[in-house]
Protein backbone atom coordinates (compact mmCIF):
# COMPACT_ATOMS: atom_id res chain seq x y z
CA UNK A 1 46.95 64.30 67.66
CA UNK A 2 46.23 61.59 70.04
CA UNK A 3 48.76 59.31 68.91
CA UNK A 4 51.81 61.84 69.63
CA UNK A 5 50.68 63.04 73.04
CA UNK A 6 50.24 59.14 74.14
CA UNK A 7 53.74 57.82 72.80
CA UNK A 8 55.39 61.60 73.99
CA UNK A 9 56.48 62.50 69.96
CA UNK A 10 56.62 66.40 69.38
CA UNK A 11 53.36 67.45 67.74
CA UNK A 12 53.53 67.61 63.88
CA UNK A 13 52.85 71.02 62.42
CA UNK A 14 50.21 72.03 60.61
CA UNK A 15 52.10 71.73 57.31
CA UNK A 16 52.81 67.78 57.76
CA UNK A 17 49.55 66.99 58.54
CA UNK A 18 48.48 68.96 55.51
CA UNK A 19 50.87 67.44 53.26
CA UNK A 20 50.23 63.92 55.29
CA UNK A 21 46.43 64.67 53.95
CA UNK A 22 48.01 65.44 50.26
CA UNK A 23 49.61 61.60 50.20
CA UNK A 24 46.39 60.57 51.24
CA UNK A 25 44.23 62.38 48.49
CA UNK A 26 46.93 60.85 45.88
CA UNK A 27 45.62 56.98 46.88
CA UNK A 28 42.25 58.31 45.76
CA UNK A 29 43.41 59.24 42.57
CA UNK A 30 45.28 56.47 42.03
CA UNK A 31 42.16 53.94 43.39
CA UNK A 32 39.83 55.50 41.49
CA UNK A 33 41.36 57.01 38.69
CA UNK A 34 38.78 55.45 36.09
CA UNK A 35 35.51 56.74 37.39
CA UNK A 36 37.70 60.37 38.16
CA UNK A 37 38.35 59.86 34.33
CA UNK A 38 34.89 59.11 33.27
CA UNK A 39 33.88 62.49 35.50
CA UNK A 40 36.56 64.65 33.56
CA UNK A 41 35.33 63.14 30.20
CA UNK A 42 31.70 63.95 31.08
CA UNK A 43 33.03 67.82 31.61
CA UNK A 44 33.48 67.93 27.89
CA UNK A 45 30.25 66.31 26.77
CA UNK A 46 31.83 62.70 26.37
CA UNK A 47 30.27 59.84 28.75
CA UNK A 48 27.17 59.95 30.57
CA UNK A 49 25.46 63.20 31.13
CA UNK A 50 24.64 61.85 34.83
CA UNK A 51 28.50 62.07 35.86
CA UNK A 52 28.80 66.22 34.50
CA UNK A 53 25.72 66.43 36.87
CA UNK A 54 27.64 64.69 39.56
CA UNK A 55 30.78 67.31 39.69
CA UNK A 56 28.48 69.82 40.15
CA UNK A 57 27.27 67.93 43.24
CA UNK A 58 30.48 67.39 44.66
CA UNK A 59 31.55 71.41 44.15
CA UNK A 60 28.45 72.02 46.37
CA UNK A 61 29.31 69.57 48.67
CA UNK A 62 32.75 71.19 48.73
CA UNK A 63 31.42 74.52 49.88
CA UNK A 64 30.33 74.17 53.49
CA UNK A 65 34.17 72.48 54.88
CA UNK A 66 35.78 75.62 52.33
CA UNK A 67 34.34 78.29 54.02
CA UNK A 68 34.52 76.96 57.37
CA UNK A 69 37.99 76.35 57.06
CA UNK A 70 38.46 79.69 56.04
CA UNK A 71 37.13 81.43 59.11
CA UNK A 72 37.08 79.24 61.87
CA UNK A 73 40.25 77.21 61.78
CA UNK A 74 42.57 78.34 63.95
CA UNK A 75 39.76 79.04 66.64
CA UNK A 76 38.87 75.17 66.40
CA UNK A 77 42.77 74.36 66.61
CA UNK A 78 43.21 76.98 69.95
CA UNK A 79 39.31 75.06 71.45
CA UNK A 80 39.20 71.72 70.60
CA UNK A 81 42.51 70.32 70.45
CA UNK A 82 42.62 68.39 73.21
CA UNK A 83 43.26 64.74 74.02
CA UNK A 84 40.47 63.95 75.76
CA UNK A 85 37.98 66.35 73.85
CA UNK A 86 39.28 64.56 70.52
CA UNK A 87 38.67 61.41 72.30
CA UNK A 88 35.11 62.35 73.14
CA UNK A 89 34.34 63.55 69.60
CA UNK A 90 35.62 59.96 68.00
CA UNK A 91 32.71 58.80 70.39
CA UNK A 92 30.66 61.12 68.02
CA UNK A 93 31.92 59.77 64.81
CA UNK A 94 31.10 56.05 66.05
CA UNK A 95 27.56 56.90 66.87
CA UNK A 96 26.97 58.39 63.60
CA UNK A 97 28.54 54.95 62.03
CA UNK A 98 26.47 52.94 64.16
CA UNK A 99 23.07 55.25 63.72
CA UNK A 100 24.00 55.24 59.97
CA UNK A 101 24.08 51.37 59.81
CA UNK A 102 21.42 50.54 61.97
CA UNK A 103 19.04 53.20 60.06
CA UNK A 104 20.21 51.65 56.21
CA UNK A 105 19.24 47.99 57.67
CA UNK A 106 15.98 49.13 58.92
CA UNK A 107 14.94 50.86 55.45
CA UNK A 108 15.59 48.49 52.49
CA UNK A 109 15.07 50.82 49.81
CA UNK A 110 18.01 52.48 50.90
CA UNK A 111 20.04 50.21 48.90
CA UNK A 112 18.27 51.43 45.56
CA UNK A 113 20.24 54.88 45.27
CA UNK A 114 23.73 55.64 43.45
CA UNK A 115 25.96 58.27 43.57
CA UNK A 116 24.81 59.42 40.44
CA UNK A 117 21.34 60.22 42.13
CA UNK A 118 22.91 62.90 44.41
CA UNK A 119 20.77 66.24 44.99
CA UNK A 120 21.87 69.57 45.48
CA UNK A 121 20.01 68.66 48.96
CA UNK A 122 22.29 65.68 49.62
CA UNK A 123 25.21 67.57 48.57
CA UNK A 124 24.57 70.36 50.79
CA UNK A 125 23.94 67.95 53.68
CA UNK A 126 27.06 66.11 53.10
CA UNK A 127 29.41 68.92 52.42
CA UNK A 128 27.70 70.30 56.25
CA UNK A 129 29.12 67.21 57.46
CA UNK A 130 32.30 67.23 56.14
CA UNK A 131 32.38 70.70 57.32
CA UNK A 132 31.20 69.66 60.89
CA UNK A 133 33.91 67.46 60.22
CA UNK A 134 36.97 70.30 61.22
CA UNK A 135 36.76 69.47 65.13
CA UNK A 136 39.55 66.84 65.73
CA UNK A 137 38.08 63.57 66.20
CA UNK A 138 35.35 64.06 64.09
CA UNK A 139 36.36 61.70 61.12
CA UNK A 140 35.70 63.29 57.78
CA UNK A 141 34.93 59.98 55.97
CA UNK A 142 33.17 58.80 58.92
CA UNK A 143 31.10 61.67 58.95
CA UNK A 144 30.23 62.06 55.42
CA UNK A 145 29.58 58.43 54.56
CA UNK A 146 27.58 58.19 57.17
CA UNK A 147 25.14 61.57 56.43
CA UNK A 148 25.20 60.01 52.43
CA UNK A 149 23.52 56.62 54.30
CA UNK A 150 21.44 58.48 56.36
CA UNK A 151 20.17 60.51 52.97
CA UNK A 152 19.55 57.09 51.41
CA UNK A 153 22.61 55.81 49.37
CA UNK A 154 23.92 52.60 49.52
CA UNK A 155 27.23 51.96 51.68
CA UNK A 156 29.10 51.93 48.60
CA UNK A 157 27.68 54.93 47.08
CA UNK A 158 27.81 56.70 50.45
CA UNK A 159 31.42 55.88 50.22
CA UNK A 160 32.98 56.77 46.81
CA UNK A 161 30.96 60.20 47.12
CA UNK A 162 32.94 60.88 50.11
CA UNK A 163 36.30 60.19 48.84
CA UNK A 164 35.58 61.78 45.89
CA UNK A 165 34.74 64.81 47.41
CA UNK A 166 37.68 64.68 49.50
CA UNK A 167 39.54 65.36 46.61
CA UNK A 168 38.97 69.04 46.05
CA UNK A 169 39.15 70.44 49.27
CA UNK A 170 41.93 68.46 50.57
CA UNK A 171 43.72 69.92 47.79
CA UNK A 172 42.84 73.48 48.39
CA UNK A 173 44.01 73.11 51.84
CA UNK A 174 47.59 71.84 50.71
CA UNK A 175 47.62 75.03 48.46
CA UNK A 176 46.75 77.19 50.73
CA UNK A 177 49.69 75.33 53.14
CA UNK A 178 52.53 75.52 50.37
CA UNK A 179 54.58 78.75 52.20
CA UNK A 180 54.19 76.61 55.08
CA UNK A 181 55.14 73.20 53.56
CA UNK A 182 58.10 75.36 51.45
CA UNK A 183 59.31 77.09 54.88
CA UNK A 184 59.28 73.98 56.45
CA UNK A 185 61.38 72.02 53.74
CA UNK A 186 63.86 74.85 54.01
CA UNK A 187 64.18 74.76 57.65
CA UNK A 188 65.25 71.09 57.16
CA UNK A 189 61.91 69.07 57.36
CA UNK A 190 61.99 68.78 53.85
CA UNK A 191 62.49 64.72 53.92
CA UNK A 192 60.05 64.32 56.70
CA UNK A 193 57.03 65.81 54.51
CA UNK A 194 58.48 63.71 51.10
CA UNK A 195 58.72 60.65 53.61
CA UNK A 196 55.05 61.75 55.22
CA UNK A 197 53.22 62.06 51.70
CA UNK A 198 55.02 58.69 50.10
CA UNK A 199 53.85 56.49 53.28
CA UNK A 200 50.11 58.13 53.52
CA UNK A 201 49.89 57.48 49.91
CA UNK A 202 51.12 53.88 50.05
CA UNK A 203 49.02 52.83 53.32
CA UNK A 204 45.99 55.03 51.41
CA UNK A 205 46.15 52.66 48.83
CA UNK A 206 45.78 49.92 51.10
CA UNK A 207 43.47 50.91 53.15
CA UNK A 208 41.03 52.46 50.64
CA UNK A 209 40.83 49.12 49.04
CA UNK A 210 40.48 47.07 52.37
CA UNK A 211 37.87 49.39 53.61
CA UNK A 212 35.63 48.87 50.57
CA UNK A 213 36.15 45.41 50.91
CA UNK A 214 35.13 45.22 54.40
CA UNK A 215 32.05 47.64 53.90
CA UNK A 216 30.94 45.17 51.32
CA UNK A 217 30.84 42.44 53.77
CA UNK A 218 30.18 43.74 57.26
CA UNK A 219 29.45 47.52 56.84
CA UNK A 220 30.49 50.33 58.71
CA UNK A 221 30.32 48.61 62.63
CA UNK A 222 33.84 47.60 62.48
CA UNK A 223 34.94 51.40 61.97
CA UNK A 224 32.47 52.40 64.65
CA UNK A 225 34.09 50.24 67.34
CA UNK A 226 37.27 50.96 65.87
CA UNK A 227 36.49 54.65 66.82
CA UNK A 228 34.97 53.45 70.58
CA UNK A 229 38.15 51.82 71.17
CA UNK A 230 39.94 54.74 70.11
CA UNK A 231 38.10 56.83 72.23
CA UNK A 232 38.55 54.72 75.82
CA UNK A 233 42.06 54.89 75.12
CA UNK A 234 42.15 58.01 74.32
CA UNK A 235 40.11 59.26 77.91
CA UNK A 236 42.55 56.95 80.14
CA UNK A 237 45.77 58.31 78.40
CA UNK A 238 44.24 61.79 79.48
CA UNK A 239 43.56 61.23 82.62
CA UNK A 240 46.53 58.80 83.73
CA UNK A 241 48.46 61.83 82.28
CA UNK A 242 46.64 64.24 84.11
């Protein structure tokens, strides 16, 4: 949103972003298609019993962002969507990153808890904050990994429970978009979605794997003033603009 209303660019439809979201949700297959195969395998009794009690954790967590996409959508897209309110709500997602960091330093057993030792309560929390998570400039991963640290999972585990649970609902959401994406393709902005799901999927990749990487090292600061920075620019684009 902000990006397009800085440079000038038309803004995307709904159905690009959605099928932007779909290229993205393939680099989480593809990154981590083994423990998405040891999940499936535990569905049918094979693997660890832990991981069938997992997908059950990430369908609740799943439920909160469903049904508030469902009914509030389009009021959140008529409210919020707008530069400088976006701007003000990536300030939100950095102070949860930064609250989420400095809380997980301050508590060392913190570091003790998996992904496999999600609740129905964590879930529920989460899948509030991915909800919460619909206002534009609220980052969903932001958001999520940083209610899993506050709940007491590890960075790591905080992290591959959120992209995990990504999957489902981002998926939903391109179903629900396919007359959209279909109309859209037929009007002539067929190559512009194929283009828009190859390069999220390829940059996904990428950055999926550099995130984790950093997190391992540094945490989740980085993100947060990635998110302040975003937001100053964001203000002063909206008010030189007017």
């Amino acid at each position: 949103m902000l990006v397009p209303y800085v440079i000038g660019w038309r803004e995307p439809t709904v159905a690009f972003v959605v099928a932007v979201h779909l290229g993205t949700t393939l680099s989480i297959l593809w990154v981590f298609r083994k423990r998405i195969l040891e999940l499936l395998r535990s569905l049918v009794g094979l693997g660890n019993p832990a991981d069938r009690r997992l997908v059950w954790m990430l369908l609740i967590a799943t439920v909160p962002a469903a049904v508030v996409g469902a009914v509030l959508n389009h009021q959140v897209e008529r409210v919020f969507e707008r530069p400088i309110v976006i701007s003000l709500l990536l300030g939100v997602t950095a102070w949860v990153l930064f609250t989420a960091e400095s809380r997980f330093e301050d508590r060392e057993e913190m570091t003790v808890r998996d992904d496999r030792m999600v609740r129905p309560t964590d879930a529920a929390v989460i899948g509030v904050a991915q909800a919460v998570a619909i206002l534009p400039g609220i980052s969903r991963s932001g958001s999520t990994i940083g209610a899993g640290m506050l709940r007491g999972f590890s960075r790591e585990a905080a992290a591959r429970f959120s992209f995990l649970m990504a999957i489902p609902i981002i998926l939903g959401a391109a179903i629900v978009k396919i007359p959209d994406m279909t109309r859209e393709g037929a009007s002539g902005s067929g190559a512009a979605i194929v283009l828009g799901v190859i390069a999220s999927a390829v940059v996904g990749v990428l950055s999926i794997r550099a995130m984790l990487g950093v997190v391992a090292r540094r945490g989740f600061r980085p993100f947060a003033v990635y998110c302040t920075l975003a937001m100053i620019g964001g203000i002063l684009a909206g008010l030189a603009r007017g």
